[in-house]
N, C-alpha and C. Protein backbone atom coordinates (compact mmCIF):
# COMPACT_ATOMS: atom_id res chain seq x y z
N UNK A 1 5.94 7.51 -27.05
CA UNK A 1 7.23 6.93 -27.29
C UNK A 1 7.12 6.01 -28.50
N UNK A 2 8.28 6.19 -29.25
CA UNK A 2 8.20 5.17 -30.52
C UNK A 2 9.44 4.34 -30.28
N UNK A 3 9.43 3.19 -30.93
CA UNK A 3 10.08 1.86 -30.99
C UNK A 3 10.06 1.30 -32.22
N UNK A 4 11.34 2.03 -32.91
CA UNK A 4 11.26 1.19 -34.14
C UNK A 4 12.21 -0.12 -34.66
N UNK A 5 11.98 -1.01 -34.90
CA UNK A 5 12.55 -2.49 -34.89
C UNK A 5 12.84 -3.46 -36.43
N UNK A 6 13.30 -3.93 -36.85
CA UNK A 6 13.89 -4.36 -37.64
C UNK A 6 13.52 -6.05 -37.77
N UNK A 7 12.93 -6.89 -38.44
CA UNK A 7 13.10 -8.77 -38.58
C UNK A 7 14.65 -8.76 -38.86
N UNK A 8 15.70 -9.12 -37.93
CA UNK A 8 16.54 -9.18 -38.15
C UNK A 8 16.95 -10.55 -39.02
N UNK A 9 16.95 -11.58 -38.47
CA UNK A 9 17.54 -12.51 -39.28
C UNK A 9 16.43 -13.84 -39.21
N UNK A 10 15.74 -15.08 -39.52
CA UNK A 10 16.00 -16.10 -38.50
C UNK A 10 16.28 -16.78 -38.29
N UNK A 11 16.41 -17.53 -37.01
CA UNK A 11 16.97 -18.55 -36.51
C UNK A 11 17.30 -19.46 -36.72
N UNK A 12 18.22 -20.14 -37.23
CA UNK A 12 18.34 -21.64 -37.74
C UNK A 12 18.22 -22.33 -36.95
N UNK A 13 18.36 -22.01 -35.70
CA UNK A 13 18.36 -23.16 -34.89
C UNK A 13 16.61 -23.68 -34.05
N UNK A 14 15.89 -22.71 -34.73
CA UNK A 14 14.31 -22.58 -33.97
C UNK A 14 13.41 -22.06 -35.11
N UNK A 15 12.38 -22.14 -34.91
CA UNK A 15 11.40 -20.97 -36.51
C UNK A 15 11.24 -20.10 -35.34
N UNK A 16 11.54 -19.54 -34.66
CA UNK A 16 11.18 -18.33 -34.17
C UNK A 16 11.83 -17.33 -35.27
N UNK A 17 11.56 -16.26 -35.25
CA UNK A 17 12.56 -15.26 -35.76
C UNK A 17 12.73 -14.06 -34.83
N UNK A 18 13.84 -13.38 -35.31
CA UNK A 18 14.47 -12.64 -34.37
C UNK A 18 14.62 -11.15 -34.76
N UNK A 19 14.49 -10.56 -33.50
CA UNK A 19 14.22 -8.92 -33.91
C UNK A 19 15.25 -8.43 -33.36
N UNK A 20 15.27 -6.87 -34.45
CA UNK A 20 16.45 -6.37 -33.83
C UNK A 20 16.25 -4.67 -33.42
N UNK A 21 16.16 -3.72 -32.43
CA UNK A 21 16.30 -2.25 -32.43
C UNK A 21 17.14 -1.74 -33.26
N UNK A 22 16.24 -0.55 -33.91
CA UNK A 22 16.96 0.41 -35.01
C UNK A 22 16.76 1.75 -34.31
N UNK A 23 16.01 2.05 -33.72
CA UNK A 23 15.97 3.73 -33.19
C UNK A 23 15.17 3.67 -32.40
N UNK A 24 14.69 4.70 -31.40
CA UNK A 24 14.12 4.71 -30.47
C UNK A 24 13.65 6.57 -30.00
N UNK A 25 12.18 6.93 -30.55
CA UNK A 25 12.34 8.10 -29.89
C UNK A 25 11.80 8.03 -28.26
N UNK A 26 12.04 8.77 -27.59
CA UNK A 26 12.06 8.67 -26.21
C UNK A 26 11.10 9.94 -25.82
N UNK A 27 9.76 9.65 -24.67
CA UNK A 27 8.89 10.85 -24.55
C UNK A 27 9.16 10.84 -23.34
N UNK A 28 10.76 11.32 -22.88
CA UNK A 28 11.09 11.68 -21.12
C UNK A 28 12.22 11.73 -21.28
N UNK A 29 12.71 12.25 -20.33
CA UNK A 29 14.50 12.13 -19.98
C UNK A 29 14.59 10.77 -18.97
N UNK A 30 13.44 11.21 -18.28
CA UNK A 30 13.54 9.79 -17.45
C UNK A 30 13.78 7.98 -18.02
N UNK A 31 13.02 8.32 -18.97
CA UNK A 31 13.18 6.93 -19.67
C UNK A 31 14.20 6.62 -20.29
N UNK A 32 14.61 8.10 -20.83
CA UNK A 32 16.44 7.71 -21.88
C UNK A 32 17.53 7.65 -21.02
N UNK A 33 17.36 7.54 -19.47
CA UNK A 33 18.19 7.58 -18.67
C UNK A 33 18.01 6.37 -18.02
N UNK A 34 17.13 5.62 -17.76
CA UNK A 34 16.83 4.18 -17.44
C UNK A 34 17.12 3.14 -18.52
N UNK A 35 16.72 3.59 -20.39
CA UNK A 35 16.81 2.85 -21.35
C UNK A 35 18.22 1.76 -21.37
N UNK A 36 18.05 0.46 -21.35
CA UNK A 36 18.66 -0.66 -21.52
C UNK A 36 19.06 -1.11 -19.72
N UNK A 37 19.19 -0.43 -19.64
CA UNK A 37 19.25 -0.84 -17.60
C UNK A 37 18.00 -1.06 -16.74
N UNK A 38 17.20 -0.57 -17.00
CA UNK A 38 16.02 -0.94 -16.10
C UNK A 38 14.90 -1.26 -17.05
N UNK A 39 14.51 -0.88 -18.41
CA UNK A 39 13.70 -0.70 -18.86
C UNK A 39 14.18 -0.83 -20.76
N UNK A 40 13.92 -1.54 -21.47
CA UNK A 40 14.62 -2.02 -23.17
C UNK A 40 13.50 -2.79 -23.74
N UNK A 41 14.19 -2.52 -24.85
CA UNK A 41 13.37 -3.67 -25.98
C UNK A 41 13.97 -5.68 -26.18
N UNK A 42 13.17 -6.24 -25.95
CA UNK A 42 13.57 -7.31 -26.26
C UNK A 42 14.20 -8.24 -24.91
N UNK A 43 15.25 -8.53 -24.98
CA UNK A 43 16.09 -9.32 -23.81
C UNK A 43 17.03 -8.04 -23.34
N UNK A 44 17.36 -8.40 -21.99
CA UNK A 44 18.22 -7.34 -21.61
C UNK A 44 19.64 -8.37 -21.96
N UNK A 45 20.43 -6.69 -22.32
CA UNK A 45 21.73 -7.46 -22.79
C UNK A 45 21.77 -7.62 -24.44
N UNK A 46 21.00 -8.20 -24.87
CA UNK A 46 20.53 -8.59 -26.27
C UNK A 46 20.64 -7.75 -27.18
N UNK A 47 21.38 -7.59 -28.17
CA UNK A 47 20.94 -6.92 -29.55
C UNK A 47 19.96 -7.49 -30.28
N UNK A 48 20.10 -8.68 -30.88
CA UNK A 48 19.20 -9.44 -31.18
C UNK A 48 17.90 -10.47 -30.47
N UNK A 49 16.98 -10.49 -30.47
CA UNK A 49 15.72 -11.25 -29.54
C UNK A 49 14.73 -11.52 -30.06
N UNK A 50 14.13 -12.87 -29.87
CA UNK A 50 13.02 -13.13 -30.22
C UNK A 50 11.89 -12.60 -29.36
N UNK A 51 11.91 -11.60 -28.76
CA UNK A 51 11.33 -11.01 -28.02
C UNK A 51 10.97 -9.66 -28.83
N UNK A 52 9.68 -9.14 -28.80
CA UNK A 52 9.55 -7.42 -29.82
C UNK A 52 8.90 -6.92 -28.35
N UNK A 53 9.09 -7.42 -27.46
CA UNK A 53 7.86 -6.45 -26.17
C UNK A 53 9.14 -5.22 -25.64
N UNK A 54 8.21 -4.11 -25.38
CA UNK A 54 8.86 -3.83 -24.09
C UNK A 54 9.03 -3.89 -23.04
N UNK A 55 10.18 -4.37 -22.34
CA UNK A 55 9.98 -5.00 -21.42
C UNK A 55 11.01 -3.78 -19.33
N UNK A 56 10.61 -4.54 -18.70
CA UNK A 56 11.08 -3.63 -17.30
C UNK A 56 11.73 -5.34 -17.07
N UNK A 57 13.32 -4.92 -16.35
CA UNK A 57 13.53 -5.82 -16.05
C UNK A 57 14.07 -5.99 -14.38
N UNK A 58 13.64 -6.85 -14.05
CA UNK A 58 13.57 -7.48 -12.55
C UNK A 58 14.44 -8.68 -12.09
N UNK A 59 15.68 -8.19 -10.85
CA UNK A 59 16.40 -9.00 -10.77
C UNK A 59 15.66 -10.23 -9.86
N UNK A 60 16.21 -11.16 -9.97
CA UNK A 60 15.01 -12.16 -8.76
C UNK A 60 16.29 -13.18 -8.18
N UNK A 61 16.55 -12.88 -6.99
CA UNK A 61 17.23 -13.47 -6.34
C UNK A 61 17.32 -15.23 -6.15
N UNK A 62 18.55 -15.82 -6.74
CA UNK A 62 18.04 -17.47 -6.68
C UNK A 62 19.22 -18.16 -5.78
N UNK A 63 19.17 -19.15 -5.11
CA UNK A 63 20.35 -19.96 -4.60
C UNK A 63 21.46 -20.09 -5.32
N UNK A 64 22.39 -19.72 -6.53
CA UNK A 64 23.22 -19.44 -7.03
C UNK A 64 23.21 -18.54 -7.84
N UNK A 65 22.69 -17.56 -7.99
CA UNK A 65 23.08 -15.55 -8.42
C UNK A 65 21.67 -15.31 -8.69
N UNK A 66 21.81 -14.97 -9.53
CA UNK A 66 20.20 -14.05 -10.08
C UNK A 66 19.87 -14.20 -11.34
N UNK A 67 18.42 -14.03 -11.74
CA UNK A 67 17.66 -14.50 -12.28
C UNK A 67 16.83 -13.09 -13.01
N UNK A 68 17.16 -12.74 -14.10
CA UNK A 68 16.50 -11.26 -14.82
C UNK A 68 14.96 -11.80 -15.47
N UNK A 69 13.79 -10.97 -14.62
CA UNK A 69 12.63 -11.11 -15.37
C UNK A 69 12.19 -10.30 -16.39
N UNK A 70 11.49 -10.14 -16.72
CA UNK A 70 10.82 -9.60 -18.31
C UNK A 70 9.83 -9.40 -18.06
N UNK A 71 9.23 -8.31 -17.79
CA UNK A 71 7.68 -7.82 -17.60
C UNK A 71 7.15 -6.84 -18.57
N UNK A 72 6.66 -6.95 -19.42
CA UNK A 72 5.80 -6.56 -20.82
C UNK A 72 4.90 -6.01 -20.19
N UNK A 73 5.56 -4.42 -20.57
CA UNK A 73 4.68 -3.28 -20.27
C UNK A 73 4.24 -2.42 -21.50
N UNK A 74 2.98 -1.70 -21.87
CA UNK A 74 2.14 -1.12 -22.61
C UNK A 74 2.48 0.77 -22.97
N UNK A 75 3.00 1.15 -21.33
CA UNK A 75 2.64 2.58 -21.13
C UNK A 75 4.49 3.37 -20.46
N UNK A 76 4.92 4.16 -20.95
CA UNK A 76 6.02 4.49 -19.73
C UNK A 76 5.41 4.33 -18.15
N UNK A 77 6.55 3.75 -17.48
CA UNK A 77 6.56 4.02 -15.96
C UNK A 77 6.57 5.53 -15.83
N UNK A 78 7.10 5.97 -16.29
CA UNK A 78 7.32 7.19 -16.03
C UNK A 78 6.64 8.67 -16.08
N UNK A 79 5.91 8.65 -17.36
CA UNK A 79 5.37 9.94 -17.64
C UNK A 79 3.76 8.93 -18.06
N UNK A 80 3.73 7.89 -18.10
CA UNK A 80 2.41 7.74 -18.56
C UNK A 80 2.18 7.18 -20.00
N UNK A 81 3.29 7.96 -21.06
CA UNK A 81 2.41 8.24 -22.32
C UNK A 81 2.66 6.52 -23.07
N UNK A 82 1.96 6.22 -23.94
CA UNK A 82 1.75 5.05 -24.75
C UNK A 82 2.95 4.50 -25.49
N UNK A 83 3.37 3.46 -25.11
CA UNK A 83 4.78 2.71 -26.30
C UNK A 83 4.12 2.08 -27.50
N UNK A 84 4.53 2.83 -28.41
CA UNK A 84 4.44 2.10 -29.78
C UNK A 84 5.43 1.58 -30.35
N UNK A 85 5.53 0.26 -30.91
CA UNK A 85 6.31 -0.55 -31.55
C UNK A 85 6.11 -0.69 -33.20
N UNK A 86 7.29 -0.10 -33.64
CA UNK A 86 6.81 0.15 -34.99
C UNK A 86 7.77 -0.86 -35.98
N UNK A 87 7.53 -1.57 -36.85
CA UNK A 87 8.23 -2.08 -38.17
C UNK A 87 8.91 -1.22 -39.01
N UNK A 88 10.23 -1.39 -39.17
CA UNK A 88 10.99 -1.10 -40.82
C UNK A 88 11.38 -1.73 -41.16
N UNK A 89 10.76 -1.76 -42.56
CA UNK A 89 11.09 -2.30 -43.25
C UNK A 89 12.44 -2.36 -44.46
């Protein structure tokens, strides 16, 4: 699977800088059918993120609603094969 990503802008308000998704090839149906709902680049929700991982996201139940985790994963859940995160420039 490839992940290609963009330095979108940065931040004025932090020196972080912020990334943005430009394309995405996909090595499953399974994954392009989970992509941005269970499983995305960056923050879920987010176009823009200071986040470049890929991440699985996990609702976590709190005393007033819920709480989305971010777990930075390496490999598809799915078929196995390797996520690469690539720069364009």
């Amino acid at each position: 699977m490839l992940i290609f990503y963009r330095l979108a802008r940065r931040s004025r308000r932090t020196v972080y800088p912020v990334y943005e998704q430009t394309r995405v090839v996909f090595c499953c149906k399974a994954l392009e059918l989970k992509w941005s709902r269970v499983i995305g680049f960056g923050a879920k929700c987010c176009k823009a993120s200071t986040n470049r991982d890929v991440n699985l996201y996990a609702l976590r139940p709190q005393a007033n609603g819920a709480v989305v985790e971010h777990i930075a994963v390496n490999f598809c859940p799915f078929c196995g094969e390797r996520i690469e995160i690539c720069r364009v420039k």
